[in-house]
C-alpha atoms as a PDB file:
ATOM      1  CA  UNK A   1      -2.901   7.052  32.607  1.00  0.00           C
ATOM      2  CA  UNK A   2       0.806   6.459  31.266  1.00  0.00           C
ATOM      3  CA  UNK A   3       2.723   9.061  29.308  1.00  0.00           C
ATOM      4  CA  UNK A   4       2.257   7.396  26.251  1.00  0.00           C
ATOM      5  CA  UNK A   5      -1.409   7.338  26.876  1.00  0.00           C
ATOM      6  CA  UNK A   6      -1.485  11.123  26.486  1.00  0.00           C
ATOM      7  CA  UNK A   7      -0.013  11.251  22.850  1.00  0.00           C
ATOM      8  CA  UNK A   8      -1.738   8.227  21.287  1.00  0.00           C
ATOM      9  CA  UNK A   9      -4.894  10.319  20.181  1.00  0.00           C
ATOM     10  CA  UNK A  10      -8.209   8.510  20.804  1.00  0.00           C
ATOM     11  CA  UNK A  11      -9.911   7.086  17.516  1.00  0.00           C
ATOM     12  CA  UNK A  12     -12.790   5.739  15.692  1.00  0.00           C
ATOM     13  CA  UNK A  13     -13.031   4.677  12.846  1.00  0.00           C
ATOM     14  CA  UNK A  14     -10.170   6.255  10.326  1.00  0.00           C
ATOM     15  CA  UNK A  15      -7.874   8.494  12.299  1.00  0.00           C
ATOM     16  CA  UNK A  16      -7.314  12.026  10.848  1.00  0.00           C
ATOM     17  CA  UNK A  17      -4.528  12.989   9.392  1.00  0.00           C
ATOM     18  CA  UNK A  18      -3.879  15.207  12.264  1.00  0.00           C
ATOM     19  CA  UNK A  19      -4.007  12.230  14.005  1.00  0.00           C
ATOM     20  CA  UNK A  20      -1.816   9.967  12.341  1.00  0.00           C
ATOM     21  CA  UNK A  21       0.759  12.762  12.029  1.00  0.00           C
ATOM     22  CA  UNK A  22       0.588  12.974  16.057  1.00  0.00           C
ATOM     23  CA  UNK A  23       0.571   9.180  15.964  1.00  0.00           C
ATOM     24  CA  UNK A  24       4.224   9.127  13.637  1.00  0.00           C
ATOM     25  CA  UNK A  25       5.725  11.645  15.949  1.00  0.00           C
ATOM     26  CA  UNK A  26       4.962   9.446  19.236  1.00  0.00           C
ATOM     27  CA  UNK A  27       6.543   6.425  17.444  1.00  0.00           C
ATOM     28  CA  UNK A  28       9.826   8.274  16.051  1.00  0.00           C
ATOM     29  CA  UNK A  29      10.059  10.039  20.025  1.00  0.00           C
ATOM     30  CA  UNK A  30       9.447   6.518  21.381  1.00  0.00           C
ATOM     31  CA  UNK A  31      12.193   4.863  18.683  1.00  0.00           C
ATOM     32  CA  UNK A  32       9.868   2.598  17.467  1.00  0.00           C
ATOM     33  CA  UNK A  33       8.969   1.124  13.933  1.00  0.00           C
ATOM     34  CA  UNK A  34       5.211   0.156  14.046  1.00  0.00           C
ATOM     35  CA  UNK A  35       2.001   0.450  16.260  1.00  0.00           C
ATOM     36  CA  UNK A  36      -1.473  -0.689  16.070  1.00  0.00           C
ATOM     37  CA  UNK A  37      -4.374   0.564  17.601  1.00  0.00           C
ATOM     38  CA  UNK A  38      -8.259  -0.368  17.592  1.00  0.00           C
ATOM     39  CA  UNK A  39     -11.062   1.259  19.339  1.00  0.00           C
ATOM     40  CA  UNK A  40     -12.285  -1.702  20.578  1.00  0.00           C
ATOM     41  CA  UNK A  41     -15.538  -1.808  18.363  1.00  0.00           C
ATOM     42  CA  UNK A  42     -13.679  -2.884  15.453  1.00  0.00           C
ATOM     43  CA  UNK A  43     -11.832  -0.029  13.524  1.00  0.00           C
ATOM     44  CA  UNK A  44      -8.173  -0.860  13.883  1.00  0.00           C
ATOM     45  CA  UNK A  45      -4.906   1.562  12.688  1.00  0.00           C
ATOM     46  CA  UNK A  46      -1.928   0.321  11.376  1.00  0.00           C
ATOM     47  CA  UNK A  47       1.297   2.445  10.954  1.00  0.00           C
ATOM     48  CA  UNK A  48       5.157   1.899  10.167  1.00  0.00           C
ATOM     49  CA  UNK A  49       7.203   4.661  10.152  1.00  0.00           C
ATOM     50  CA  UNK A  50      10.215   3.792   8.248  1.00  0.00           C
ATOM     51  CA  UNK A  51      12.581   6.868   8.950  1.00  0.00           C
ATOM     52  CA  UNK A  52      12.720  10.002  10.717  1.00  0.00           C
ATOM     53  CA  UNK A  53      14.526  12.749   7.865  1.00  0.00           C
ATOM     54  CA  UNK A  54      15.233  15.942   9.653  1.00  0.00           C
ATOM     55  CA  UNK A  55      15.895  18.505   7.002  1.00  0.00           C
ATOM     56  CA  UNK A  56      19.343  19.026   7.703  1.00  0.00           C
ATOM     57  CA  UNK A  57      20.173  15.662   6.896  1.00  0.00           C
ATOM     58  CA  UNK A  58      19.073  15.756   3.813  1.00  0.00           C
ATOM     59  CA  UNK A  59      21.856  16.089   1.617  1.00  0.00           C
ATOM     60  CA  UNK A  60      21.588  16.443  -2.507  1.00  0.00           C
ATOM     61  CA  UNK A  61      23.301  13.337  -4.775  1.00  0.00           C
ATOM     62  CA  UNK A  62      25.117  14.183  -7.938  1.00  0.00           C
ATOM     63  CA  UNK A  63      25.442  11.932 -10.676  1.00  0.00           C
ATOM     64  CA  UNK A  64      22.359   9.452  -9.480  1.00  0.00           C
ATOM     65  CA  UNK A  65      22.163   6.433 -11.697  1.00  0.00           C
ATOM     66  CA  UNK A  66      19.425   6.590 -14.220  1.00  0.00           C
ATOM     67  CA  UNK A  67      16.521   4.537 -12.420  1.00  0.00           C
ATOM     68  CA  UNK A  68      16.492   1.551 -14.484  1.00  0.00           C
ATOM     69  CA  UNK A  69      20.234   1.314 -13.215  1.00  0.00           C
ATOM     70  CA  UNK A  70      18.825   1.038  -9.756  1.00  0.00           C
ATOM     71  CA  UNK A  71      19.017  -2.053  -8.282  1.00  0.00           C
ATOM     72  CA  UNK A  72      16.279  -4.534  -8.306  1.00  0.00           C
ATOM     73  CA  UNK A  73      16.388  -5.485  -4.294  1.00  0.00           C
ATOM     74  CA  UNK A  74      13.287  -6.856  -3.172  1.00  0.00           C
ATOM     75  CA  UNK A  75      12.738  -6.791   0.636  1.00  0.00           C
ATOM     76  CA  UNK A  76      10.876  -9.320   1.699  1.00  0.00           C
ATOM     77  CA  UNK A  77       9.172  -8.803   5.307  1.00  0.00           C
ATOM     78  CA  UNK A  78       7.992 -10.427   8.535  1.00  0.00           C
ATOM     79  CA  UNK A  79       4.064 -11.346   7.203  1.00  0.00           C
ATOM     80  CA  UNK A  80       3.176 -11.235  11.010  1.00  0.00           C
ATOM     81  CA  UNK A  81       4.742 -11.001  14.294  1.00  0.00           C
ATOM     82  CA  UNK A  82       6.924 -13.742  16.285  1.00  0.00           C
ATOM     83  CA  UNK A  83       9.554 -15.745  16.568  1.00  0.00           C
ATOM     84  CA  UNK A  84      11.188 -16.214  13.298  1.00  0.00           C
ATOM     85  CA  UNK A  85      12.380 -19.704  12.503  1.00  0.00           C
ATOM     86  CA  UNK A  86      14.701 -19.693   9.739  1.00  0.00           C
ATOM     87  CA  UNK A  87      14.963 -22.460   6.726  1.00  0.00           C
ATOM     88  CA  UNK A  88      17.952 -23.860   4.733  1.00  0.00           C
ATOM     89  CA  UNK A  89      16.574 -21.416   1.750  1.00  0.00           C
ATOM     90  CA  UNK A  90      17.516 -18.310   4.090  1.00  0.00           C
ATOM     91  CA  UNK A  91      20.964 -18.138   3.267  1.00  0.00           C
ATOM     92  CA  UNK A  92      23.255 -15.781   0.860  1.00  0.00           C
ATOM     93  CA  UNK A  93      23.914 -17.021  -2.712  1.00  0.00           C
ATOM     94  CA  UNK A  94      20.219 -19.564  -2.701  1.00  0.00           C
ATOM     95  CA  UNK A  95      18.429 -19.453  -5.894  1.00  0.00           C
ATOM     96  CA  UNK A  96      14.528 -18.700  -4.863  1.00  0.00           C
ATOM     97  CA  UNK A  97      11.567 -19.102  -6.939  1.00  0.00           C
ATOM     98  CA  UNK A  98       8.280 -17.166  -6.232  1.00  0.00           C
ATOM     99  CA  UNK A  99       6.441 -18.782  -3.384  1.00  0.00           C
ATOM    100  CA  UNK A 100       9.307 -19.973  -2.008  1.00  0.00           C
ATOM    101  CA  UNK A 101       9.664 -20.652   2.064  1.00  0.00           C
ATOM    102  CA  UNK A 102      12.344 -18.789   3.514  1.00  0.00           C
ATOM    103  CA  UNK A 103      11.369 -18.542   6.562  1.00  0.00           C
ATOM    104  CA  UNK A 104       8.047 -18.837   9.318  1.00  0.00           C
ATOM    105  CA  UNK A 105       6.739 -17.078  11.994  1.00  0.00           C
ATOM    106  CA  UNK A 106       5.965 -19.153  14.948  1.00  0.00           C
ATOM    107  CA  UNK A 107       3.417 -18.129  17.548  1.00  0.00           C
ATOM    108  CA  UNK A 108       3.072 -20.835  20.192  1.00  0.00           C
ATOM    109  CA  UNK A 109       2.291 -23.867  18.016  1.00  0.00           C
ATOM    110  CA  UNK A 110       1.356 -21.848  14.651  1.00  0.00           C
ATOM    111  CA  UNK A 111       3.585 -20.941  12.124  1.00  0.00           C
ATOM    112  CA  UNK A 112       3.012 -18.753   9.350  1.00  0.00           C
ATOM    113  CA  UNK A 113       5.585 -18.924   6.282  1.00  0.00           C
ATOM    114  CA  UNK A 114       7.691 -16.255   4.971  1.00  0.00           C
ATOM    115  CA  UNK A 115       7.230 -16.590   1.213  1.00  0.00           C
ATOM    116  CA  UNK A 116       9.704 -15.044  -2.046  1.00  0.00           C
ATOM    117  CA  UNK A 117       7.534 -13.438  -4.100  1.00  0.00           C
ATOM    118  CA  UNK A 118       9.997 -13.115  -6.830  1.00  0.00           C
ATOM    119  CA  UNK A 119      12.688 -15.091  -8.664  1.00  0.00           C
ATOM    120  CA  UNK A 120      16.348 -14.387  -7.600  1.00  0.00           C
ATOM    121  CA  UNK A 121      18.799 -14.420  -5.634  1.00  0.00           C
ATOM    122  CA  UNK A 122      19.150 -14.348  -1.662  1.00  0.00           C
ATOM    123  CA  UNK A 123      21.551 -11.546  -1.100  1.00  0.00           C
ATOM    124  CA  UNK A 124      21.374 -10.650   2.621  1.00  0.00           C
ATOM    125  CA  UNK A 125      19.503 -12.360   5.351  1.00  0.00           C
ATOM    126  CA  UNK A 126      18.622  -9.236   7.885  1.00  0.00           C
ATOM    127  CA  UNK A 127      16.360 -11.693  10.522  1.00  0.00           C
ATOM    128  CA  UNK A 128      17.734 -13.628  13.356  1.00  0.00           C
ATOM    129  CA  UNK A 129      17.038 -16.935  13.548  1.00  0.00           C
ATOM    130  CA  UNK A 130      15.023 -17.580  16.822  1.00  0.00           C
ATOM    131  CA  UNK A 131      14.874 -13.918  17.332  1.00  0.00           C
ATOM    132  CA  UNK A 132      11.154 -12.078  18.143  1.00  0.00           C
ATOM    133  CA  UNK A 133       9.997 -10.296  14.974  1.00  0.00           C
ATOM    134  CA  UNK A 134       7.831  -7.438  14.597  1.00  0.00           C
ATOM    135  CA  UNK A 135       5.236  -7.647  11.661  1.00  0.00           C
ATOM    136  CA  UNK A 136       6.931  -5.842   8.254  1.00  0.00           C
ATOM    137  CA  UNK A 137      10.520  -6.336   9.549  1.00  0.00           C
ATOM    138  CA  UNK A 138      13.049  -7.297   6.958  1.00  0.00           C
ATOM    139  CA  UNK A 139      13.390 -11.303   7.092  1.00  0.00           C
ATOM    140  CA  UNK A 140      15.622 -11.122   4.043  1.00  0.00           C
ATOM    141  CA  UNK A 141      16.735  -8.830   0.413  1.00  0.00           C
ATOM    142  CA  UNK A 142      16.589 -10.491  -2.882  1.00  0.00           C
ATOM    143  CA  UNK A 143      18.273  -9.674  -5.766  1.00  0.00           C
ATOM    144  CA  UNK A 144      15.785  -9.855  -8.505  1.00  0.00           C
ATOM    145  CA  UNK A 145      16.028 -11.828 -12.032  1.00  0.00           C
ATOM    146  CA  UNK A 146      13.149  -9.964 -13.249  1.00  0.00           C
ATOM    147  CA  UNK A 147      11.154 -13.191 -13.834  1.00  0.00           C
END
């Protein structure tokens, strides 16, 4: 048994809360994003941790905009993992339409699109083209037209 055998608890069914709080910790130690596990009988856990705040980061804004002066980024994510295979629409400045294709996931010979789902504008492409992609990473932000 591995090191990171002996803080990934054991499960079935829903892990507790306990649990997943154990499981978070392991995965901001182990500077990672996402894990899943299944107990082999068909319960399966999925988890993203997004950041790791310690409390003396935390630092207090003054003046924050009201919230409907917020902007209106959308991220839109890696639908599952692989190699992500960019399209012409993935570029700064393109005018996207819900449903859109700006990208796919390729897994040996399938491919799995990366759709919009809002009308906007492309704004910042965070993927790599070619690169191997985890499941919910950012492919790329749009700027929303509220349509």
């Amino acid at each position: 048994m591995n090191a990171a055998e002996n803080q990934v608890p054991e499960f079935e069914g829903i892990p507790s809360a306990e649990d997943l709080a154990r499981i978070a910790d392991f995965l901001i130690k182990a500077g990672l994003e996402t894990i899943e596990l299944s107990d082999g009988k068909g319960a399966r856990c999925f988890m993203r941790v997004t950041s790791s705040v310690v409390k003396s980061d935390v630092q207090v804004a003054e003046n924050v905009p009201p919230v409907e002066a917020l902007s209106s980024r959308i991220a839109v994510s890696a639908p599952y993992f692989g190699t992500l295979v960019l399209t012409e629409l993935a570029t700064v400045g393109t005018l996207v339409q819900p449903g859109d294709v700006v990208a796919k996931m390729r897994i040996g010979a399938l491919q799995i699109p990366v759709l919009v789902p809002v009308a906007g504008t492309i704004v910042d492409v965070a993927g790599k083209d070619g690169a191997l992609t985890g499941y919910g990473a950012p492919v790329v932000q749009v700027e929303s037209t509220g349509r």
